[in-house]
N, C-alpha and C. Protein backbone atom coordinates (compact mmCIF):
# COMPACT_ATOMS: atom_id res chain seq x y z
N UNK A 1 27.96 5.62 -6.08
CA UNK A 1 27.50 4.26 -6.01
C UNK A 1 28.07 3.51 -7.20
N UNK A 2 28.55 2.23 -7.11
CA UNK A 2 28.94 1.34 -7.84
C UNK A 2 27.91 1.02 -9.37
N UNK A 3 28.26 1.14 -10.26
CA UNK A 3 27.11 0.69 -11.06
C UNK A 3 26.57 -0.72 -10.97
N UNK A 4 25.34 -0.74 -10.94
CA UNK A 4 25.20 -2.16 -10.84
C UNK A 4 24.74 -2.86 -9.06
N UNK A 5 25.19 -1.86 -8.48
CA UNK A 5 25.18 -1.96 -7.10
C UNK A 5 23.62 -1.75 -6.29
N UNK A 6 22.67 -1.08 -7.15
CA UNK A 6 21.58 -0.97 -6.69
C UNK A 6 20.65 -1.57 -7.57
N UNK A 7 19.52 -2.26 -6.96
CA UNK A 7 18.99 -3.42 -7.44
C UNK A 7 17.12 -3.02 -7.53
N UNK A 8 16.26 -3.29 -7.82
CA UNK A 8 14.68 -3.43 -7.33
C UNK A 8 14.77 -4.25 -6.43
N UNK A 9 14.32 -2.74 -5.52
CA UNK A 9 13.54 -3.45 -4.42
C UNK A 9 14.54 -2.94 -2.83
N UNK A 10 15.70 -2.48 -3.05
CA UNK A 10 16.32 -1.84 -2.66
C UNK A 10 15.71 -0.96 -2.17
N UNK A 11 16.37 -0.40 -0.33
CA UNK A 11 15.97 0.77 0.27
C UNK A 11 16.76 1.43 -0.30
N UNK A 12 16.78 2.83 -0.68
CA UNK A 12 17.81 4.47 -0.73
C UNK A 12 17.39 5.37 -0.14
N UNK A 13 18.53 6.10 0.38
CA UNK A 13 18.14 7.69 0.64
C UNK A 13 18.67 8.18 -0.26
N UNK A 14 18.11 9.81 -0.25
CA UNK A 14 18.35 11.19 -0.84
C UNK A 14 18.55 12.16 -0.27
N UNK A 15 19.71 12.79 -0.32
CA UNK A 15 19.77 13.68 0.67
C UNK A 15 19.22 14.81 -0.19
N UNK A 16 18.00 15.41 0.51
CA UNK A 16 17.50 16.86 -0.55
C UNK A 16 17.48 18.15 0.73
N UNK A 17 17.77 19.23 0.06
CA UNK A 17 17.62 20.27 0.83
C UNK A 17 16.60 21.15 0.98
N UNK A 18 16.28 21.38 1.88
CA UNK A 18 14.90 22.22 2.14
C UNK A 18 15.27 23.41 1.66
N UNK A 19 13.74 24.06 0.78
CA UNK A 19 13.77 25.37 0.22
C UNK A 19 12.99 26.43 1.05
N UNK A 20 11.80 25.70 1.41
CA UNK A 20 10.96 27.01 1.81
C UNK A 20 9.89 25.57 2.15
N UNK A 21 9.25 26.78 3.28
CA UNK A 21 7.93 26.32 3.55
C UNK A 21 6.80 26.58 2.83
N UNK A 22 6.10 26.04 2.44
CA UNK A 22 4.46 26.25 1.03
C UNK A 22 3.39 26.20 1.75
N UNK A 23 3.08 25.44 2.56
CA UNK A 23 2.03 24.97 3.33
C UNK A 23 2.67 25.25 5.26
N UNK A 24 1.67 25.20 5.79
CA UNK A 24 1.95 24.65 7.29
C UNK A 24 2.55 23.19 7.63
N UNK A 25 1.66 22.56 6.67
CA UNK A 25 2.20 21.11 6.49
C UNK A 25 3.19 20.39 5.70
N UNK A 26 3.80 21.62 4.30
CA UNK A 26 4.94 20.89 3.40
C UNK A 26 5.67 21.60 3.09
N UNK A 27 6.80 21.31 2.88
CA UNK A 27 8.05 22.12 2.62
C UNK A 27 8.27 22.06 0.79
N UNK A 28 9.23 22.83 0.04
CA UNK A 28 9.78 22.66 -1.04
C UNK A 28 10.72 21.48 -0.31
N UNK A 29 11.31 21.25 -1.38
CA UNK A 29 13.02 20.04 -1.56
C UNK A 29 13.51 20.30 -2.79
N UNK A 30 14.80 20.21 -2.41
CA UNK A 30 15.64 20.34 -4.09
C UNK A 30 16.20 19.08 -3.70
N UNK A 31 15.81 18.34 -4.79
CA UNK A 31 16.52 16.89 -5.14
C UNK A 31 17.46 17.00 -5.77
N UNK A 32 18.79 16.72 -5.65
CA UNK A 32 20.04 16.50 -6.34
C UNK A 32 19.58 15.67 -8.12
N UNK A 33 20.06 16.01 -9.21
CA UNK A 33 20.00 15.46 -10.07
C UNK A 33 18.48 15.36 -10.42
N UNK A 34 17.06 16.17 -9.79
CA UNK A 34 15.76 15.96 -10.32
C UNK A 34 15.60 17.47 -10.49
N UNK A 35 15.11 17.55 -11.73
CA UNK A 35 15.05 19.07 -12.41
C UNK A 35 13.63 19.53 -11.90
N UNK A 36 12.57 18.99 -11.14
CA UNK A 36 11.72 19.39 -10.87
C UNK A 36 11.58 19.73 -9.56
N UNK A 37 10.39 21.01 -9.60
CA UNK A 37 9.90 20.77 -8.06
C UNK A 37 9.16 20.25 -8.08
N UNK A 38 9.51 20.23 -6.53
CA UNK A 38 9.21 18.58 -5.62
C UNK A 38 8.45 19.42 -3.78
N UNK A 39 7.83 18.95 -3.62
CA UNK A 39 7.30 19.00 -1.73
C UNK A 39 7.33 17.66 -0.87
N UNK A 40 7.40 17.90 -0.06
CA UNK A 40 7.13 16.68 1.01
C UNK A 40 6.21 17.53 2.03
N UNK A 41 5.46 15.91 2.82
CA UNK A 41 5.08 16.35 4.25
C UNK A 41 5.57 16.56 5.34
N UNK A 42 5.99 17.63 5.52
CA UNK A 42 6.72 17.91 6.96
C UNK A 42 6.35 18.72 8.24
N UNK A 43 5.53 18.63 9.22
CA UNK A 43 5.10 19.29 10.16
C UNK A 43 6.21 19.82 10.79
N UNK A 44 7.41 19.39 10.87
CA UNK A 44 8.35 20.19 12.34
C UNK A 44 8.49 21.47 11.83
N UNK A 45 8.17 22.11 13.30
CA UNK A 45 7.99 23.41 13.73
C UNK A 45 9.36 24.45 13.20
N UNK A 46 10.23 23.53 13.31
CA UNK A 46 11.64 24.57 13.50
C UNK A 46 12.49 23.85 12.40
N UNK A 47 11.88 23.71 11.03
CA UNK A 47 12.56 23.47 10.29
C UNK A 47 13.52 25.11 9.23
N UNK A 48 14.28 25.09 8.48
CA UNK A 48 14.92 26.34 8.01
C UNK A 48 14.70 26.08 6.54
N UNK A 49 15.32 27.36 5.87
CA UNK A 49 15.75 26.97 4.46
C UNK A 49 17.26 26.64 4.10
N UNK A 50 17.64 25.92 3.30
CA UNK A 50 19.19 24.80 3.75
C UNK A 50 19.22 24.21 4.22
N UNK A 51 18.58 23.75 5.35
CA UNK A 51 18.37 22.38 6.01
C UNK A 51 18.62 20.55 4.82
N UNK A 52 19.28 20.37 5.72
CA UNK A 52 19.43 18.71 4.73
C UNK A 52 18.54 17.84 5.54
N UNK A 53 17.51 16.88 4.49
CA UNK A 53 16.56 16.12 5.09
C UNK A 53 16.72 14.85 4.09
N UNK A 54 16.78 13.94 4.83
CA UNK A 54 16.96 12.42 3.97
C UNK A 54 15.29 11.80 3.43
N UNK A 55 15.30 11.53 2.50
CA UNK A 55 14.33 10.96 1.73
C UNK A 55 14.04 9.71 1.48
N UNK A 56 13.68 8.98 2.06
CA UNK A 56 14.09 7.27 2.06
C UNK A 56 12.62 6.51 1.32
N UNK A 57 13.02 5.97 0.32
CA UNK A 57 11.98 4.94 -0.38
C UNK A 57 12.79 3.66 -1.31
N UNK A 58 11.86 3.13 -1.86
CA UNK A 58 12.03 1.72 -2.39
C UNK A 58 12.30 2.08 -4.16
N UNK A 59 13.50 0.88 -4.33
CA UNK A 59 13.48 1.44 -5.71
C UNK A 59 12.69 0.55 -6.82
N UNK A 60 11.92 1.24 -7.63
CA UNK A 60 11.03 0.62 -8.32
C UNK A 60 11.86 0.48 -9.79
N UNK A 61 12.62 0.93 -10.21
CA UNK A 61 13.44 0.49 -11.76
C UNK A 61 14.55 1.30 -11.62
N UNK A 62 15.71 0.44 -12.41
CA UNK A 62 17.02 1.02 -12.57
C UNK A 62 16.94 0.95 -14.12
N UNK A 63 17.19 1.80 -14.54
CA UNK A 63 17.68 1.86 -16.19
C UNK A 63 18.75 3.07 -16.13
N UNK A 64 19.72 1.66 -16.44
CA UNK A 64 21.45 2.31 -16.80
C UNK A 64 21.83 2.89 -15.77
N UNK A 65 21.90 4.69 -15.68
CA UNK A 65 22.19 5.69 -14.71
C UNK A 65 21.43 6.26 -13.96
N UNK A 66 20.13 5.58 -14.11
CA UNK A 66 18.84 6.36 -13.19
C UNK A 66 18.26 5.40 -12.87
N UNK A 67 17.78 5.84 -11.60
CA UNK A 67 16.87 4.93 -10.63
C UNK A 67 15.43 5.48 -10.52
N UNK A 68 14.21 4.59 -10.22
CA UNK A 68 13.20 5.85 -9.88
C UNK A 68 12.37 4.81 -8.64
N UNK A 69 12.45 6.02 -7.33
CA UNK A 69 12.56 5.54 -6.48
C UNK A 69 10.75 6.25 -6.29
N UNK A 70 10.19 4.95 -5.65
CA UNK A 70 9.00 5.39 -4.93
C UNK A 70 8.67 5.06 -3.27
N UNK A 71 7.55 5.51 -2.54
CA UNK A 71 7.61 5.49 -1.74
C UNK A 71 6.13 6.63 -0.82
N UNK A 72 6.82 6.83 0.43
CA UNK A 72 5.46 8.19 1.03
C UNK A 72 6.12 9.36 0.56
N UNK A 73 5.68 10.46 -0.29
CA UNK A 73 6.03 11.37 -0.97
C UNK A 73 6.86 11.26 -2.10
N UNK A 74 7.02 9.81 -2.25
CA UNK A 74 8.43 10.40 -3.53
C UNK A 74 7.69 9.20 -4.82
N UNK A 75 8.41 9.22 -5.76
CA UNK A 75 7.85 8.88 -7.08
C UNK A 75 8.56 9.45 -8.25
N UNK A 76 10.22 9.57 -7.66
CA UNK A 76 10.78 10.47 -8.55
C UNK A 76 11.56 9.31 -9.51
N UNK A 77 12.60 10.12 -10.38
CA UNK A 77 13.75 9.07 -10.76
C UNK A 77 14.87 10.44 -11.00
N UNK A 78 16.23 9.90 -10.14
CA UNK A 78 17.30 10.52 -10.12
C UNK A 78 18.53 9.36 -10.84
N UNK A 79 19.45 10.65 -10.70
CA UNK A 79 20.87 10.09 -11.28
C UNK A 79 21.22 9.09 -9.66
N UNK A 80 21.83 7.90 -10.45
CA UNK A 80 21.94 6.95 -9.65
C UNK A 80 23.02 7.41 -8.35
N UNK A 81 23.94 8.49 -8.54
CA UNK A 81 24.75 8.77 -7.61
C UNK A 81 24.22 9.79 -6.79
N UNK A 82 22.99 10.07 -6.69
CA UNK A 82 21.91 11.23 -5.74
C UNK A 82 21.56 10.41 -4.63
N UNK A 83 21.78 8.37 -5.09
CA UNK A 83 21.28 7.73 -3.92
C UNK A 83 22.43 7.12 -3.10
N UNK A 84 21.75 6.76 -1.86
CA UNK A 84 22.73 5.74 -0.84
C UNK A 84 21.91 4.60 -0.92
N UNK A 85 22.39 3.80 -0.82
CA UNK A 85 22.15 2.27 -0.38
C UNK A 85 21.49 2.41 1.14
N UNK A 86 20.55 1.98 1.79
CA UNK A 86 20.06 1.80 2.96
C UNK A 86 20.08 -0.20 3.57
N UNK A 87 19.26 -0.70 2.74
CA UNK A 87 18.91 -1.80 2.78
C UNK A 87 19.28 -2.49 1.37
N UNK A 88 19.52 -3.51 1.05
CA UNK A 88 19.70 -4.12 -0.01
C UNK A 88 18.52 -5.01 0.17
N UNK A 89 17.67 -5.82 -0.93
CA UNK A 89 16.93 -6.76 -0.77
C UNK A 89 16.90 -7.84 -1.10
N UNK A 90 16.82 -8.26 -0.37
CA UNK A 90 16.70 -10.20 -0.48
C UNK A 90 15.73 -10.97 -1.13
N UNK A 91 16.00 -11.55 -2.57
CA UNK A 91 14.53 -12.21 -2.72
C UNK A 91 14.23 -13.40 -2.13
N UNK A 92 13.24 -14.01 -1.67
CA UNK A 92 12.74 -15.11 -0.65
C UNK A 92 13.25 -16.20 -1.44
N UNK A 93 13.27 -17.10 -0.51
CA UNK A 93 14.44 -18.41 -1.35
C UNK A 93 13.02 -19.13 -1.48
N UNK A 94 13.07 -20.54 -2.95
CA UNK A 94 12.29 -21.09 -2.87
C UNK A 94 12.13 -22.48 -2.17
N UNK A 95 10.90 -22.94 -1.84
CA UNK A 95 11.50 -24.20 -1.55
C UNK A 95 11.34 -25.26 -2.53
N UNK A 96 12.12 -26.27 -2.78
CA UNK A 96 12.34 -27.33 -3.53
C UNK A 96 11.76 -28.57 -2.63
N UNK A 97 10.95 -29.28 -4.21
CA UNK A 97 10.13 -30.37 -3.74
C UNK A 97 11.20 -31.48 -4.00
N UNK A 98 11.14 -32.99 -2.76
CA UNK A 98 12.17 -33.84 -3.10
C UNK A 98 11.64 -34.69 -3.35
């Protein structure tokens, strides 16, 4: 990604790979560039380990080379090149009094 190119308020994905199942209901994820573990909610039946699963949330701050993106399950902050661009956001135009 371009520096500069991702903004607040911005959609991203993450592509993270499934580790293992923990629960019936959540999987591990290895997030590219996040040193921690991490789970999500995932019910499908016939998921594997290696599996690639996209992670999509809103970005709440960019500082410099890291983003930290929140959202349903996530609340992380990665290296800015772990994300894609989904949506860019528009801030609402104002209106002017004449």
């Amino acid at each position: 990604m371009a520096k500069g190119s991702i903004k607040i308020g911005d959609t991203v994905a993450i592509t993270a790979t499934i580790r293992k199942r923990v629960t019936e209901d959540r999987v591990a994820v290895l997030i590219p560039s996040y040193s921690q573990p991490h789970s999500i909610v995932d019910t499908t039946p016939n998921i594997s380990s290696g599996q690639k699963i996209e992670l999509i949330g809103e970005v709440t701050r960019v500082d410099g080379d890291s983003v930290t993106v929140g959202g349903k399950d996530l609340g992380i902050t990665v290296k800015l090149y772990a994300v894609r661009l989904v949506t860019s956001h528009v801030a609402p135009k104002r209106k002017t009094s004449h």
